[in-house]
N, C-alpha and C. Protein backbone atom coordinates (compact mmCIF):
# COMPACT_ATOMS: atom_id res chain seq x y z
N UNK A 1 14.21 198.73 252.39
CA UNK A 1 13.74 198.17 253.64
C UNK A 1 12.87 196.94 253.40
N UNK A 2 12.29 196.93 252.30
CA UNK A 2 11.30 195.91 251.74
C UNK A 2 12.23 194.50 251.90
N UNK A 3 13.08 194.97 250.83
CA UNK A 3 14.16 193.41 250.57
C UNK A 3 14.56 192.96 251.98
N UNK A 4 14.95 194.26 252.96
CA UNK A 4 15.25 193.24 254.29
C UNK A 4 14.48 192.52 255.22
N UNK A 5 13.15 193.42 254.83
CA UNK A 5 12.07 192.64 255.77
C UNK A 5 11.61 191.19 254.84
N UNK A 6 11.91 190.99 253.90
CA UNK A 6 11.58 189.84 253.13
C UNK A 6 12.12 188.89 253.68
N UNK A 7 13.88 189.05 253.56
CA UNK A 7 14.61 188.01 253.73
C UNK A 7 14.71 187.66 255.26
N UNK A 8 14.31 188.90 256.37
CA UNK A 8 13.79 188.16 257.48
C UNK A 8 12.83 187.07 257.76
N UNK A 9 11.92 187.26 257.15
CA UNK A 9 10.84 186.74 256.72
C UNK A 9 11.25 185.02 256.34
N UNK A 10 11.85 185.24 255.63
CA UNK A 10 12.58 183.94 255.15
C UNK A 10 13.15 183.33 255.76
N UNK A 11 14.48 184.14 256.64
CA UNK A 11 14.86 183.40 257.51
C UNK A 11 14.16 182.56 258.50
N UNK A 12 13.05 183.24 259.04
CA UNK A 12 12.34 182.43 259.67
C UNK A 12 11.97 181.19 259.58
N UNK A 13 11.26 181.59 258.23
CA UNK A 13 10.61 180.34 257.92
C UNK A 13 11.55 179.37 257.44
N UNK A 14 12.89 179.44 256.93
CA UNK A 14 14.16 178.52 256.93
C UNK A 14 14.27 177.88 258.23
N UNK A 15 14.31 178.60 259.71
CA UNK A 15 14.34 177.76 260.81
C UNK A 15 13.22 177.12 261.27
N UNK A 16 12.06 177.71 260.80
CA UNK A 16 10.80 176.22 260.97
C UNK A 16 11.11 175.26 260.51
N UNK A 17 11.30 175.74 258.81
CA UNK A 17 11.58 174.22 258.55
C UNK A 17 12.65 173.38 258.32
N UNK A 18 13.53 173.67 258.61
CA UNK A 18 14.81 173.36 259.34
C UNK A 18 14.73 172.40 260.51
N UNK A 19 13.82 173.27 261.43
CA UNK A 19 13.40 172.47 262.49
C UNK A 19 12.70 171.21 262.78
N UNK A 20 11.37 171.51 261.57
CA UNK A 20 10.84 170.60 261.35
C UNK A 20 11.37 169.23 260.40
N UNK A 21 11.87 169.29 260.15
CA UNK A 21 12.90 168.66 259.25
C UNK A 21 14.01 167.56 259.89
N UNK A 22 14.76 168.74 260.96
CA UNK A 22 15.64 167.73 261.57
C UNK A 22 14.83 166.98 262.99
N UNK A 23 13.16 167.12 263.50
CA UNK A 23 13.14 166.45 264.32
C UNK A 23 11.81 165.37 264.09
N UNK A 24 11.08 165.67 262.96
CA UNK A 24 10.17 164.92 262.43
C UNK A 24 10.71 163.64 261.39
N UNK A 25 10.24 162.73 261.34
CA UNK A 25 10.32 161.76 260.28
C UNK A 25 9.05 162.13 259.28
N UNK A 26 9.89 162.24 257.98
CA UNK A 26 8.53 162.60 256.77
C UNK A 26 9.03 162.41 255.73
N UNK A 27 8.28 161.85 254.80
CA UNK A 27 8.41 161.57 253.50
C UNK A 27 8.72 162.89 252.93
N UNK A 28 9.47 164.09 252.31
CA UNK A 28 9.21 165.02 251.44
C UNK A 28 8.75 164.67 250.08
N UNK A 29 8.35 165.75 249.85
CA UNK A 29 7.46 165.82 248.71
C UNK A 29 7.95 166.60 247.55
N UNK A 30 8.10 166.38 246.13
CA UNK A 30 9.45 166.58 245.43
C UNK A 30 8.88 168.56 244.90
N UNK A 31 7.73 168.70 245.15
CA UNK A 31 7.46 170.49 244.78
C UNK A 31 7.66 170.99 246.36
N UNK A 32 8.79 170.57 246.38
CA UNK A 32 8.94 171.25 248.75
C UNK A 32 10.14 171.98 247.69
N UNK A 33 10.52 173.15 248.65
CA UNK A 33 11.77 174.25 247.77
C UNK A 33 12.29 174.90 248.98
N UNK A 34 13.59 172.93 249.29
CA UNK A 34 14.75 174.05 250.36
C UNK A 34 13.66 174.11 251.47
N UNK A 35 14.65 174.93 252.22
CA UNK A 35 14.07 175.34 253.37
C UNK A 35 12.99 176.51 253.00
N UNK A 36 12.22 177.11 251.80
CA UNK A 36 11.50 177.82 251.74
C UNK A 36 10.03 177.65 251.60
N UNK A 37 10.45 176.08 250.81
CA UNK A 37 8.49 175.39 251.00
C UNK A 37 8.80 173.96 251.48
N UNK A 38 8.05 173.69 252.24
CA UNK A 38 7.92 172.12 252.45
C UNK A 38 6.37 171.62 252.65
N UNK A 39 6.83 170.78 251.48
CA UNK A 39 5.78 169.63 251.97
C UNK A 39 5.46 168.31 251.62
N UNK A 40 5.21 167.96 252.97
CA UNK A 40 5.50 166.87 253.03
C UNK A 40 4.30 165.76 254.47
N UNK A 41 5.04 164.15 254.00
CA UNK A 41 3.71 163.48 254.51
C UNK A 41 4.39 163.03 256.03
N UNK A 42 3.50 163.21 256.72
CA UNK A 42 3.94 162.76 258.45
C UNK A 42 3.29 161.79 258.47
N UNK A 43 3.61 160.90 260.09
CA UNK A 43 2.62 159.98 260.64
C UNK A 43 1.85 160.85 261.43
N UNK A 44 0.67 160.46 261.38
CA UNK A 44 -0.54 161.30 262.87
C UNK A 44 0.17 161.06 264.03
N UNK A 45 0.63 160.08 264.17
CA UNK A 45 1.53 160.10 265.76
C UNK A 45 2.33 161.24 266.27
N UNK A 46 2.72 161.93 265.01
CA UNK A 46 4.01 163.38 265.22
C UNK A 46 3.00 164.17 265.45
N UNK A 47 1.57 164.32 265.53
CA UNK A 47 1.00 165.34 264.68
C UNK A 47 1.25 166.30 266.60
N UNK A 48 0.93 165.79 267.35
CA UNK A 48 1.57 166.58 268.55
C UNK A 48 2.35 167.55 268.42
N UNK A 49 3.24 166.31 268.34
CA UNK A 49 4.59 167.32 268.47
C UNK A 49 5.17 168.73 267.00
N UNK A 50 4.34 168.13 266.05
CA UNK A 50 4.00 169.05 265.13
C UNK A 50 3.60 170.16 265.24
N UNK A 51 2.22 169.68 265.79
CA UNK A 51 1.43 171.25 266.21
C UNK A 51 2.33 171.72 267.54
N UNK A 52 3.47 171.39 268.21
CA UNK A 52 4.09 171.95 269.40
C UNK A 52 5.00 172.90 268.85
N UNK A 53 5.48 172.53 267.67
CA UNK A 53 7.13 173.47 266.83
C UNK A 53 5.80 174.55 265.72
N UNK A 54 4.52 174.17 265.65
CA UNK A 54 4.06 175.06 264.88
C UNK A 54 3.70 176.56 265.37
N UNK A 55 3.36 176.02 266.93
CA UNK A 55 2.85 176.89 267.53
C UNK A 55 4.08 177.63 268.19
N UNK A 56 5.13 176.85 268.02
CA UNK A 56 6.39 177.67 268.71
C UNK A 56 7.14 178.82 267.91
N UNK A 57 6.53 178.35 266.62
CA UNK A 57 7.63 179.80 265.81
C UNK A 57 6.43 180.40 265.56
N UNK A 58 4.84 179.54 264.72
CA UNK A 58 3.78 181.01 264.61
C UNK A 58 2.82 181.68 265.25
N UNK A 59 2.88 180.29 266.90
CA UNK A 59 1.58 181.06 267.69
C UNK A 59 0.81 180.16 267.25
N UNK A 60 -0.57 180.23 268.09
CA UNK A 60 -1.91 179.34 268.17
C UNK A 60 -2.52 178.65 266.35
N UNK A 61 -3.04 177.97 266.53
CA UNK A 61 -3.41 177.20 265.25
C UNK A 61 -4.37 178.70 264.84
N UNK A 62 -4.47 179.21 263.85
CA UNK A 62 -5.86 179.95 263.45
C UNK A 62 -6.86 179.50 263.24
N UNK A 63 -7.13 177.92 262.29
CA UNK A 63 -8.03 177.45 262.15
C UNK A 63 -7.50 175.91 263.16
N UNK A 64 -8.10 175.27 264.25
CA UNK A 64 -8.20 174.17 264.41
C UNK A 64 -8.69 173.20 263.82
N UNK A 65 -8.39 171.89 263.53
CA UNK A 65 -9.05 170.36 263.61
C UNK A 65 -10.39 170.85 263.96
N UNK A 66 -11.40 170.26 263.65
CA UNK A 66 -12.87 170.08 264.33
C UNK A 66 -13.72 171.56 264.45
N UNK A 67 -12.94 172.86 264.15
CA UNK A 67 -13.76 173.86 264.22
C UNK A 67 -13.59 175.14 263.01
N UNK A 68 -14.78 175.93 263.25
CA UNK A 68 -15.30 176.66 262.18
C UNK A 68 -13.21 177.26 261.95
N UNK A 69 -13.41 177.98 260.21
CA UNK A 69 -12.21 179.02 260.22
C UNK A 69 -12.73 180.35 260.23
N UNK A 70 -12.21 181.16 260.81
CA UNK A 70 -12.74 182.38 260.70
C UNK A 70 -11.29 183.36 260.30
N UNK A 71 -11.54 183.65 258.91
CA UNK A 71 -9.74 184.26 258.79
C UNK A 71 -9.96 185.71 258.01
N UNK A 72 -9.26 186.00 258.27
CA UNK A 72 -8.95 187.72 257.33
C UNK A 72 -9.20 187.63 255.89
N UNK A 73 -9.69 188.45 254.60
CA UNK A 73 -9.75 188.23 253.72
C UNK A 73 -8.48 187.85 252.93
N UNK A 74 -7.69 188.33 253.52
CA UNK A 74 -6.49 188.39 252.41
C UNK A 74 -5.46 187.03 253.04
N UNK A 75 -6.23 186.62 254.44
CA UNK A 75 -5.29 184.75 254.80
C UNK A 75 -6.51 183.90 254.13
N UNK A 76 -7.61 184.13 254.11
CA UNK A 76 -8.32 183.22 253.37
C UNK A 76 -7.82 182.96 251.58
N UNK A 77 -7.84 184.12 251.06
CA UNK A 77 -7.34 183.71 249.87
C UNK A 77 -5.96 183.03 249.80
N UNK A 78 -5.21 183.20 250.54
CA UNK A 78 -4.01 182.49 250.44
C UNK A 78 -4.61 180.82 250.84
N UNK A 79 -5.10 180.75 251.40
CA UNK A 79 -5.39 179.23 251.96
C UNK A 79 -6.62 178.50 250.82
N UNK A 80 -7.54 179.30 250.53
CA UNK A 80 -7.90 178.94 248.81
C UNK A 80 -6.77 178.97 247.96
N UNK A 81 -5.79 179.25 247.75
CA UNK A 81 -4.59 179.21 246.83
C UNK A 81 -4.12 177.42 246.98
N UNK A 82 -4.18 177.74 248.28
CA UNK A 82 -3.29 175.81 248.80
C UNK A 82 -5.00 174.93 248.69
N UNK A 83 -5.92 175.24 248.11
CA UNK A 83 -6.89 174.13 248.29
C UNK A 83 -8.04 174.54 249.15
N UNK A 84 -7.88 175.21 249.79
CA UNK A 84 -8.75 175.39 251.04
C UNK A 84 -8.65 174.70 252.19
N UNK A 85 -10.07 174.69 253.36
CA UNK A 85 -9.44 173.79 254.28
C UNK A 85 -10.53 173.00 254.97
N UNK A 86 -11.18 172.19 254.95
CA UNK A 86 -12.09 171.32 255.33
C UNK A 86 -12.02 171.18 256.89
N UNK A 87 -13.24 170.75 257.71
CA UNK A 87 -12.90 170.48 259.20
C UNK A 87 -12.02 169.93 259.62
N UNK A 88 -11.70 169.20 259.36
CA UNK A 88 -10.69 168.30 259.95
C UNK A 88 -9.13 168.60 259.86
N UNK A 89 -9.05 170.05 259.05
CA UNK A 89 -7.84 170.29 258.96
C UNK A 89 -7.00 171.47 259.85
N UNK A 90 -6.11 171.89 259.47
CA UNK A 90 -5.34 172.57 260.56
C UNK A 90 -4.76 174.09 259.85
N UNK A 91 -4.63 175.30 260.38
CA UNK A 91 -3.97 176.28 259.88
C UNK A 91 -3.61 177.33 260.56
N UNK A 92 -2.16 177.53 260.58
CA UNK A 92 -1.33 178.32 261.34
C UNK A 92 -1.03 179.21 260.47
N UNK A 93 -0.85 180.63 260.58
CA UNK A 93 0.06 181.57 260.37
C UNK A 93 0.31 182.66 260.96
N UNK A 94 1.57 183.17 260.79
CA UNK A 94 2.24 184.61 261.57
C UNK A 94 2.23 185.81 260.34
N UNK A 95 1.58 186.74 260.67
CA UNK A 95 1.85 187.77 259.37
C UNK A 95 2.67 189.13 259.89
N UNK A 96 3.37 189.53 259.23
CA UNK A 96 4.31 190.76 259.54
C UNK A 96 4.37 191.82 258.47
N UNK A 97 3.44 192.67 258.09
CA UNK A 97 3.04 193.51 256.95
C UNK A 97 2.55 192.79 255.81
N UNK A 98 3.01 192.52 255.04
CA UNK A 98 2.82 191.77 253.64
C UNK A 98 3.42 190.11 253.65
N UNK A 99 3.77 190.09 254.56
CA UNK A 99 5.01 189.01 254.62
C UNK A 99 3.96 187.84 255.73
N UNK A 100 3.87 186.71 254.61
CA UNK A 100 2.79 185.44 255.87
C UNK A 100 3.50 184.48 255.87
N UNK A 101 4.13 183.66 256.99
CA UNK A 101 4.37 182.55 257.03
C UNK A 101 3.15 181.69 257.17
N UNK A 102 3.02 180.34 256.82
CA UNK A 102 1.97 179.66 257.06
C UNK A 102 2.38 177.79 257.27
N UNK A 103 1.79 177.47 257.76
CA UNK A 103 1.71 175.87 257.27
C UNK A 103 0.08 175.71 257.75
N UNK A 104 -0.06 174.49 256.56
CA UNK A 104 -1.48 174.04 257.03
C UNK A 104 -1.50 172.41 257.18
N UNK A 105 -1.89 171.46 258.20
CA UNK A 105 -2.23 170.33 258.36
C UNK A 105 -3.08 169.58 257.85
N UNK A 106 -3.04 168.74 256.67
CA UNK A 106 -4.31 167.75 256.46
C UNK A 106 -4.09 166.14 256.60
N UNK A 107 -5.09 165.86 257.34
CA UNK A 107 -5.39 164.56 257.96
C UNK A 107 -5.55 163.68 256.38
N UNK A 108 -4.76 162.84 256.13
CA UNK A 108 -5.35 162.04 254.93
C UNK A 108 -6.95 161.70 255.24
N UNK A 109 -8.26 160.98 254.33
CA UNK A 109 -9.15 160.91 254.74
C UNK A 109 -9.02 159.16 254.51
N UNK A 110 -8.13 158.51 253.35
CA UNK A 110 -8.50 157.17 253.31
C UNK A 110 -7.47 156.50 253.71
N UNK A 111 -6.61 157.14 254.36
CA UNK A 111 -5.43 156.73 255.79
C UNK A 111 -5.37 157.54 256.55
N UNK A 112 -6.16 157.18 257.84
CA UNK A 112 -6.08 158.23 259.09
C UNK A 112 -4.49 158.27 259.59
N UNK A 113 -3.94 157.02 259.53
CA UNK A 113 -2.58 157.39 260.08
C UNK A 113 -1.73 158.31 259.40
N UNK A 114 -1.88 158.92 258.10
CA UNK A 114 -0.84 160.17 257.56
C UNK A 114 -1.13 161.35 257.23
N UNK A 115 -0.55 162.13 257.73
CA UNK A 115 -1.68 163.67 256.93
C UNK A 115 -0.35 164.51 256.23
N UNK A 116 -0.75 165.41 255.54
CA UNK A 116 0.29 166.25 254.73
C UNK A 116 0.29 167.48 255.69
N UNK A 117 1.44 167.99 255.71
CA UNK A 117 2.24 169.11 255.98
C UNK A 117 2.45 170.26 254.66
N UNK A 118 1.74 171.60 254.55
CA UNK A 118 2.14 172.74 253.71
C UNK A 118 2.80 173.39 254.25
N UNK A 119 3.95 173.87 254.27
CA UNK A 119 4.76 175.27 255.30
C UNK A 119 5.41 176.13 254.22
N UNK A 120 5.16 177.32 254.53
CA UNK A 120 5.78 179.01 253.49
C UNK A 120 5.87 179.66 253.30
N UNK A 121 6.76 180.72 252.85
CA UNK A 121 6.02 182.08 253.04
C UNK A 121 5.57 182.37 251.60
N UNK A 122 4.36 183.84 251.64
CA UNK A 122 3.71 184.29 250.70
C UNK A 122 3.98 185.74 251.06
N UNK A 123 3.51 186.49 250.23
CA UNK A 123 3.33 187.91 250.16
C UNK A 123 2.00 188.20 249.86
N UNK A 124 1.09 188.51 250.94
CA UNK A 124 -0.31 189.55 250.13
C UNK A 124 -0.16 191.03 249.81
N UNK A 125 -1.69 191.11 249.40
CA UNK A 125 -1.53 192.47 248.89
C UNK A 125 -1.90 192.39 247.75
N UNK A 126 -2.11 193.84 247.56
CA UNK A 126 -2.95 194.34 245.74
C UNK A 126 -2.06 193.90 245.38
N UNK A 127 -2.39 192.91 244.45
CA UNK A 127 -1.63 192.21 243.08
C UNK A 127 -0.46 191.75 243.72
N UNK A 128 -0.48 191.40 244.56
CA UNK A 128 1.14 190.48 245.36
C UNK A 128 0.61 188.94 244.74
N UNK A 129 2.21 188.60 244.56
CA UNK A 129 2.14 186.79 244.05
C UNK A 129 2.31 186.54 244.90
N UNK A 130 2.41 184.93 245.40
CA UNK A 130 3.29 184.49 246.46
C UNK A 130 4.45 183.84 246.24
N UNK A 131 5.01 184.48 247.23
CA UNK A 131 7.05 184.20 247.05
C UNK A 131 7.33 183.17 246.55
N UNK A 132 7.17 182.10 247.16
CA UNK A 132 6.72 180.42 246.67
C UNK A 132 5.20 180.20 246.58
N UNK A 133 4.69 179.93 245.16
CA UNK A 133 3.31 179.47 245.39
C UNK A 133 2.88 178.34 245.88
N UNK A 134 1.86 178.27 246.44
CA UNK A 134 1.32 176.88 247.14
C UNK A 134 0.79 176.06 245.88
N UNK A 135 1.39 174.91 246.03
CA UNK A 135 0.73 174.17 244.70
C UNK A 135 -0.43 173.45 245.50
N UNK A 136 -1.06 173.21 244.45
CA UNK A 136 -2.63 172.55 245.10
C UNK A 136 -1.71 171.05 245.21
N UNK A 137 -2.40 169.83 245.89
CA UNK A 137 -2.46 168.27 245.70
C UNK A 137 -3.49 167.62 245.67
């Protein structure tokens, strides 16, 4: 039952970024894997319509732009895995037992016009890796 709830899991996150993919313009970024990790650089101009397809497959930002994060122990360590996340940045995820989709938003700081895109799934849990690891940048 594990393996099928995984590859649901996956599927999902294949049609985010799928989605995101065929309606955003973005540089990818060459450690993005398939439809299973992406990431990659936007213009701030998308960042709308970004956060509109983010919130459409995972639900409300968790951490907003401009305010405190307040997250579960076990989504915080995943988001220390990708770097962490400074004010100005953004973080969505949907969790379904062990299984987290995520993307997180960062505003470049010495070009406001581009910010990076993280999107993926992970697995928590005692001694869980993540499916695709988040590489730092």
């Amino acid at each position: 039952m594990g393996d099928r709830k995984a590859t649901y899991e996956r599927k999902k996150i294949m049609n985010m970024i799928e989605e995101i993919k065929e309606t955003l313009k973005m540089e990818i970024r060459p450690n993005s894997q398939g439809l299973e990790y992406l990431e990659a650089v936007l213009h701030k101009k998308d960042l709308e319509l970004l956060n509109s397809l983010l919130k459409k497959h995972l639900g409300p930002a968790a951490k907003e732009s401009g305010k405190e994060a307040n997250l579960p122990k076990e989504i915080q360590e995943l988001v220390n895995a990708l770097g962490g996340l400074r004010n100005e940045q953004s973080y969505f995820y949907r969790q379904d037992g062990n299984q987290v989709i995520f993307a997180a938003i960062w505003p470049w700081q010495f070009n406001p016009d581009k910010l990076t895109l993280k999107s993926g799934v992970s697995e928590i849990g005692q001694g869980a890796e993540p499916l695709d690891p988040p590489q730092k940048s």
